[in-house]
PDB file of N, CA and C in Angstrom:
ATOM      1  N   UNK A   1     -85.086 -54.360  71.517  1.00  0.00           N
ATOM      2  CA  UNK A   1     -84.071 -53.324  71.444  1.00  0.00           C
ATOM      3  C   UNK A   1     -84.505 -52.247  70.469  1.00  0.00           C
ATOM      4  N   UNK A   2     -84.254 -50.942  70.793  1.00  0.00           N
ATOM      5  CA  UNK A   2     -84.423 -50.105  69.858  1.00  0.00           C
ATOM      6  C   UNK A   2     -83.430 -49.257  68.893  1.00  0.00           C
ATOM      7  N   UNK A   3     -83.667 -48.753  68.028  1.00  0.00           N
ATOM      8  CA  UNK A   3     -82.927 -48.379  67.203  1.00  0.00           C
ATOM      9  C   UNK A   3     -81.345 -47.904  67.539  1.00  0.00           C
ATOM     10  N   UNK A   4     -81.819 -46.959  68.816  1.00  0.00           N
ATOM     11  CA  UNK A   4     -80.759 -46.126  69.571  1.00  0.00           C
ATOM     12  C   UNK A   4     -79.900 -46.592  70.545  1.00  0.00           C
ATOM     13  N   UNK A   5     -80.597 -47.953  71.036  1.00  0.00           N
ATOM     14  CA  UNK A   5     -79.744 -48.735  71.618  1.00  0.00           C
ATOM     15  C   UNK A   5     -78.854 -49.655  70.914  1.00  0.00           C
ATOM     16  N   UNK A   6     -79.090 -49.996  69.707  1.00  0.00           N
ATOM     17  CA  UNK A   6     -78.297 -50.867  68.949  1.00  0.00           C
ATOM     18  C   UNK A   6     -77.161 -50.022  68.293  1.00  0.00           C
ATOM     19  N   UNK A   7     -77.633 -49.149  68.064  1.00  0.00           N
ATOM     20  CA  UNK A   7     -76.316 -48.554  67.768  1.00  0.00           C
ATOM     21  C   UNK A   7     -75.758 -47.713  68.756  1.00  0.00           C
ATOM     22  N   UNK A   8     -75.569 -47.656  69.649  1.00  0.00           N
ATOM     23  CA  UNK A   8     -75.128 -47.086  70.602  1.00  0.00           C
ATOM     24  C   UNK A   8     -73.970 -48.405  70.867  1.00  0.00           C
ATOM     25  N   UNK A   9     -74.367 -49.304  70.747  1.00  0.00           N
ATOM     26  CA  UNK A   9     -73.437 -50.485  71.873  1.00  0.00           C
ATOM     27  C   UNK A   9     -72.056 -50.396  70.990  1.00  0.00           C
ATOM     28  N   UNK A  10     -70.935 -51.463  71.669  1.00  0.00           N
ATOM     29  CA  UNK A  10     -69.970 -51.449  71.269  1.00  0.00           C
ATOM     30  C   UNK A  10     -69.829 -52.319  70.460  1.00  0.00           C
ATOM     31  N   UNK A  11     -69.134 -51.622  69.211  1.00  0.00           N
ATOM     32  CA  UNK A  11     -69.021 -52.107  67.839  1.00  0.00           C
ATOM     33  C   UNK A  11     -68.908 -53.618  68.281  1.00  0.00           C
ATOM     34  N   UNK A  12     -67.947 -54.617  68.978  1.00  0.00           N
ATOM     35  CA  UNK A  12     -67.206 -55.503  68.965  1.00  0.00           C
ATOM     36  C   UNK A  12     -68.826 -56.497  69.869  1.00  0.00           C
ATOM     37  N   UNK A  13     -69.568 -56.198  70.345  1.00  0.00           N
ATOM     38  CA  UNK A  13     -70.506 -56.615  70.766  1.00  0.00           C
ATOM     39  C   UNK A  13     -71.944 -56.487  70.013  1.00  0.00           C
ATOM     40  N   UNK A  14     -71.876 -55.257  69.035  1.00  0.00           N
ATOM     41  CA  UNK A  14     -72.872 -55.892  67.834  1.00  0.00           C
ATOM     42  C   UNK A  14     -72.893 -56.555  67.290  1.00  0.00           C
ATOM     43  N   UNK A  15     -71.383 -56.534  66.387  1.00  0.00           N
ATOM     44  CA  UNK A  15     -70.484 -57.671  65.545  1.00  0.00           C
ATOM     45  C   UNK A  15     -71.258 -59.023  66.142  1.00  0.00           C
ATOM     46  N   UNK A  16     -70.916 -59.574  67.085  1.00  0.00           N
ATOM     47  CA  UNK A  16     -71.342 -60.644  67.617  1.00  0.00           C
ATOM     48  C   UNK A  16     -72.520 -61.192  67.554  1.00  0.00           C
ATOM     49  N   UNK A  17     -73.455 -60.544  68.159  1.00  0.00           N
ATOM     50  CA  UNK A  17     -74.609 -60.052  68.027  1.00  0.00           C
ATOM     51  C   UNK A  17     -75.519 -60.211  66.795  1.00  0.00           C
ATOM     52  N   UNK A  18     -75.304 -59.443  65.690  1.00  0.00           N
ATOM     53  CA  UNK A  18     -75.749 -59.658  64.308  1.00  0.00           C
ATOM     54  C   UNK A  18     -74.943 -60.711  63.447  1.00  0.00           C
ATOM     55  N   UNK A  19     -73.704 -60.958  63.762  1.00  0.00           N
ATOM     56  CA  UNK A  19     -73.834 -62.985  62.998  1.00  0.00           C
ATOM     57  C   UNK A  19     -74.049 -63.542  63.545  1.00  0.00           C
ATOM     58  N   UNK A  20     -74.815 -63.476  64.972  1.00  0.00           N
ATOM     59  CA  UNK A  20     -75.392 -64.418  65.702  1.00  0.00           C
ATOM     60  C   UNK A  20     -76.731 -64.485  64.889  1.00  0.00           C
ATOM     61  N   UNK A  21     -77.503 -63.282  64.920  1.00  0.00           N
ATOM     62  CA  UNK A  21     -78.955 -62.952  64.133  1.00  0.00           C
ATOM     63  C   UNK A  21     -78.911 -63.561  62.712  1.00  0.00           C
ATOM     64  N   UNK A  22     -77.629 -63.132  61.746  1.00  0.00           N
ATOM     65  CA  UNK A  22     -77.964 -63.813  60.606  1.00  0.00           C
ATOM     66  C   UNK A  22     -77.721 -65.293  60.407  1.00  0.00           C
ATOM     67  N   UNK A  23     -76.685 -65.671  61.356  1.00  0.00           N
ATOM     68  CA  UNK A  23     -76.577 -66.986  61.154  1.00  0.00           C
ATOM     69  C   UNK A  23     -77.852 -67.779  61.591  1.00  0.00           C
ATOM     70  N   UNK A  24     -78.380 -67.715  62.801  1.00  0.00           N
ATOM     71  CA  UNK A  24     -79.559 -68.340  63.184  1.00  0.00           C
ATOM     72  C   UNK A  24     -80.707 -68.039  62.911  1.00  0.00           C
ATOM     73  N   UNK A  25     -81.272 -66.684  62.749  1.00  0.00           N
ATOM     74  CA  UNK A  25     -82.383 -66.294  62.336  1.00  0.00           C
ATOM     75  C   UNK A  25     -82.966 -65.726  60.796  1.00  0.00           C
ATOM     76  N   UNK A  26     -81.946 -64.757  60.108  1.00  0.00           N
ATOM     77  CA  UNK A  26     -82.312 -64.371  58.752  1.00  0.00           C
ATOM     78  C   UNK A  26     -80.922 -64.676  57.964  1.00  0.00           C
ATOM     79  N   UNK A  27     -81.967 -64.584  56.744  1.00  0.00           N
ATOM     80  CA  UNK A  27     -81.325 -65.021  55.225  1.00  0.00           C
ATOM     81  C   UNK A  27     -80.560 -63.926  54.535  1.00  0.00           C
ATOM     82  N   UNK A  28     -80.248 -62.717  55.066  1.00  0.00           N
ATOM     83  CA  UNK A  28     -79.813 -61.762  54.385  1.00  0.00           C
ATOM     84  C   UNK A  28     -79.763 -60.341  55.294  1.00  0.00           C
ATOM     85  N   UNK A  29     -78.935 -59.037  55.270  1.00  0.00           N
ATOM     86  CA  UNK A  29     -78.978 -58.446  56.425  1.00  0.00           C
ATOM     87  C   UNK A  29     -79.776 -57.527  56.207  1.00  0.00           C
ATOM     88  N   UNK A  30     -80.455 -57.705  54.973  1.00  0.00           N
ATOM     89  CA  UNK A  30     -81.911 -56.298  54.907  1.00  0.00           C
ATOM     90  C   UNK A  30     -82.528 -56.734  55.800  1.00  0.00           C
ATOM     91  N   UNK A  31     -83.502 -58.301  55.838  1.00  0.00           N
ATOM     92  CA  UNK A  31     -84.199 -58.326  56.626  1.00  0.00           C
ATOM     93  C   UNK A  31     -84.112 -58.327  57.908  1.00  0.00           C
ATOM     94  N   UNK A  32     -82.587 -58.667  58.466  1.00  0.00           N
ATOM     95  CA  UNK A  32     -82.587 -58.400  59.965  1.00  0.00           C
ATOM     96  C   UNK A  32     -82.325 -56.938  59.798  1.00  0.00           C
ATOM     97  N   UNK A  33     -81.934 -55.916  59.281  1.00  0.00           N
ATOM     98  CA  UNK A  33     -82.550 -54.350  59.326  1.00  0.00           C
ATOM     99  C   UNK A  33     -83.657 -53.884  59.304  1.00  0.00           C
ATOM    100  N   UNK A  34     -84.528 -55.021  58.730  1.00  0.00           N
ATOM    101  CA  UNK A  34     -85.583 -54.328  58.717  1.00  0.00           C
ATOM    102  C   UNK A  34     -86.784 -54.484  60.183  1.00  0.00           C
ATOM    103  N   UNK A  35     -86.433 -55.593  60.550  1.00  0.00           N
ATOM    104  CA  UNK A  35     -86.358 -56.218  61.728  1.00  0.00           C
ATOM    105  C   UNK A  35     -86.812 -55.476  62.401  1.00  0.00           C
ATOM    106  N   UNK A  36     -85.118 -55.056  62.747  1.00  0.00           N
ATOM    107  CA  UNK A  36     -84.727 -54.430  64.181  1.00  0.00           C
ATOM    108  C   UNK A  36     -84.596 -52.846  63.974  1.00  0.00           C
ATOM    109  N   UNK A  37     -85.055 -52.264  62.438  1.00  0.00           N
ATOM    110  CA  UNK A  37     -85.393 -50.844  62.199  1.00  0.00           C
ATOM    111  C   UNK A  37     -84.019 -49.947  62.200  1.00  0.00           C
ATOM    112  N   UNK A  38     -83.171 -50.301  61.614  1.00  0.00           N
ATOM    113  CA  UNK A  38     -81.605 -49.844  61.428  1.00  0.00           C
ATOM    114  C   UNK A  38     -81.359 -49.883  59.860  1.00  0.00           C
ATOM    115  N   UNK A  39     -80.758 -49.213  58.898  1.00  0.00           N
ATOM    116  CA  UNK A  39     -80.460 -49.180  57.921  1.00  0.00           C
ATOM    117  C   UNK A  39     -79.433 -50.332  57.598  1.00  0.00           C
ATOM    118  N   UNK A  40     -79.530 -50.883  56.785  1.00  0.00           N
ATOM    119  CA  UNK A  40     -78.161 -51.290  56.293  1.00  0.00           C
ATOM    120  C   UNK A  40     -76.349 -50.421  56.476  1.00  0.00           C
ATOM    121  N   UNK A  41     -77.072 -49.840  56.333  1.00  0.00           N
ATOM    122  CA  UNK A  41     -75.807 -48.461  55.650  1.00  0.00           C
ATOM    123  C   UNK A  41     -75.393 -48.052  57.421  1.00  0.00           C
ATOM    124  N   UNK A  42     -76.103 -47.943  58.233  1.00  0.00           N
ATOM    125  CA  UNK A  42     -75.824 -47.806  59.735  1.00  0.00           C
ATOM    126  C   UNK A  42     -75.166 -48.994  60.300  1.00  0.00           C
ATOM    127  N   UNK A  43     -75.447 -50.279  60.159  1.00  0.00           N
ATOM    128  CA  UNK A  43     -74.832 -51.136  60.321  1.00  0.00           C
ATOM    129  C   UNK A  43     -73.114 -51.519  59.610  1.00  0.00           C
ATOM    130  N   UNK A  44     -73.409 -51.383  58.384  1.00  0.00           N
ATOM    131  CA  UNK A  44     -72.208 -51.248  58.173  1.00  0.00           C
ATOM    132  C   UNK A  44     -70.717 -50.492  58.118  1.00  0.00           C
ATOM    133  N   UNK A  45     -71.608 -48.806  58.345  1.00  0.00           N
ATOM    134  CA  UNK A  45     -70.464 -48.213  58.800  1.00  0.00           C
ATOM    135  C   UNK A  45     -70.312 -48.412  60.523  1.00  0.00           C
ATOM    136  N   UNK A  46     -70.973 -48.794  61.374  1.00  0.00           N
ATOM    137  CA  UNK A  46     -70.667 -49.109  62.495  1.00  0.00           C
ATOM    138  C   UNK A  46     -69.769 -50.137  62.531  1.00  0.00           C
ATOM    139  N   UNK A  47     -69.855 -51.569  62.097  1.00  0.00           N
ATOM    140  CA  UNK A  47     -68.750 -52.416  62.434  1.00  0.00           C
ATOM    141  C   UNK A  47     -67.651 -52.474  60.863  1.00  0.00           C
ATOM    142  N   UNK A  48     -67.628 -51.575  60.122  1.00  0.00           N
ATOM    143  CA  UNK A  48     -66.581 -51.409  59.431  1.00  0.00           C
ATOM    144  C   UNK A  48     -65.874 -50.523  59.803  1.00  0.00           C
ATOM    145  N   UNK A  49     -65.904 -49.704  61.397  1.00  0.00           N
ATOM    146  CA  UNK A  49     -65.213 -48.934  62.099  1.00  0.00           C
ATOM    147  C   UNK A  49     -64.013 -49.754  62.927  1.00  0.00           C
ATOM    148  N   UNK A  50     -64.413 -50.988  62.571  1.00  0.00           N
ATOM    149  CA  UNK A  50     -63.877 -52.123  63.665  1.00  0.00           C
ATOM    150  C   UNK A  50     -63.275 -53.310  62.433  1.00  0.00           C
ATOM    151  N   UNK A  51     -63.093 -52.505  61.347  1.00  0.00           N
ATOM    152  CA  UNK A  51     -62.384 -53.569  60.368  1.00  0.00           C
ATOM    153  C   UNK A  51     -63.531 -55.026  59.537  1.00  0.00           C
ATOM    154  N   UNK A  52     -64.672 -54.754  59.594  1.00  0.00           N
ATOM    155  CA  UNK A  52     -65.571 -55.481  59.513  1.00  0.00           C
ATOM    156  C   UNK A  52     -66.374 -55.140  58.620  1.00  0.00           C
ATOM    157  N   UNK A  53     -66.698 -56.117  57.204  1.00  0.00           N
ATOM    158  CA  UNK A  53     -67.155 -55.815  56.060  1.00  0.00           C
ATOM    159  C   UNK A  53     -68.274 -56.652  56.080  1.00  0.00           C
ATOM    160  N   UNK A  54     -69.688 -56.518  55.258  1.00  0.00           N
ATOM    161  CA  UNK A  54     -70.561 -57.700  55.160  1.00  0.00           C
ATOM    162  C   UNK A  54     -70.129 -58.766  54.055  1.00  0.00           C
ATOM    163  N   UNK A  55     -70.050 -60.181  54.092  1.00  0.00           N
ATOM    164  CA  UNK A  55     -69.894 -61.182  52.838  1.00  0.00           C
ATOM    165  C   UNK A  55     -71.159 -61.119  52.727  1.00  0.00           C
ATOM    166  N   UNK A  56     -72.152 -60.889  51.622  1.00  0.00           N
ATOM    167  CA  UNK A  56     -73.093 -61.517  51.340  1.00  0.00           C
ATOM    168  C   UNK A  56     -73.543 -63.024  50.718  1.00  0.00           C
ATOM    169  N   UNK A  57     -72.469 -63.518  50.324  1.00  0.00           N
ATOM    170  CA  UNK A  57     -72.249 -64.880  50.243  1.00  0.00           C
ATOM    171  C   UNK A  57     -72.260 -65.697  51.254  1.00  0.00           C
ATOM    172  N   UNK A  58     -71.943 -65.238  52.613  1.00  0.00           N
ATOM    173  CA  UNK A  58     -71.407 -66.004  53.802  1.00  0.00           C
ATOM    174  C   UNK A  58     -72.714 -65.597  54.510  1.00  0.00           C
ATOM    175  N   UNK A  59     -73.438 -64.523  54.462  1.00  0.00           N
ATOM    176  CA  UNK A  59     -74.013 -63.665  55.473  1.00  0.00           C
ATOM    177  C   UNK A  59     -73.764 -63.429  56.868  1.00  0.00           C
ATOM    178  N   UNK A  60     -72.717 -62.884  56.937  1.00  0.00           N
ATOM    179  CA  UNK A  60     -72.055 -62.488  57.874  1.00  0.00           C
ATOM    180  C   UNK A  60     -70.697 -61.169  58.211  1.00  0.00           C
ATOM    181  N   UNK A  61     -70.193 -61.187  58.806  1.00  0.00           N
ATOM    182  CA  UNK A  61     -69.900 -60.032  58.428  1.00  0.00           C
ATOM    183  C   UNK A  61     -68.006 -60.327  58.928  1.00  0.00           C
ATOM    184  N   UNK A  62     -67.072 -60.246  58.182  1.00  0.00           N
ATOM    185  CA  UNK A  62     -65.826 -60.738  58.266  1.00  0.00           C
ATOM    186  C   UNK A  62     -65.370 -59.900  58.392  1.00  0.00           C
TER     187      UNK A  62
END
């Protein structure tokens, strides 16, 4: 996936999507940003449009 497609999709289907990624694959959401080439800061104002904050304790995003 590329940059423009990930953020393009619908908030409620990234959401999903990336605590799927951190729960199973990375330890923290820099590195799945860095990954998949998306900022932190893009990610989080995308699904905090949808009421959705990162726990970094939990790694995930509530």
């Amino acid at each position: 996936m590329d940059r423009e497609s990930i953020l393009s999709m619908d908030p409620n289907i990234l959401l999903s999507m990336i605590n799927m990624k951190l729960r199973d694959f990375y330890s923290d959401l820099s590195s799945l940003c860095e990954d998949i080439g998306v900022t932190e800061e893009e990610i989080k104002n995308k699904l905090s449009s949808i009421g959705y904050k990162y726990e970094r304790d939990q790694n995930q995003f509530k």
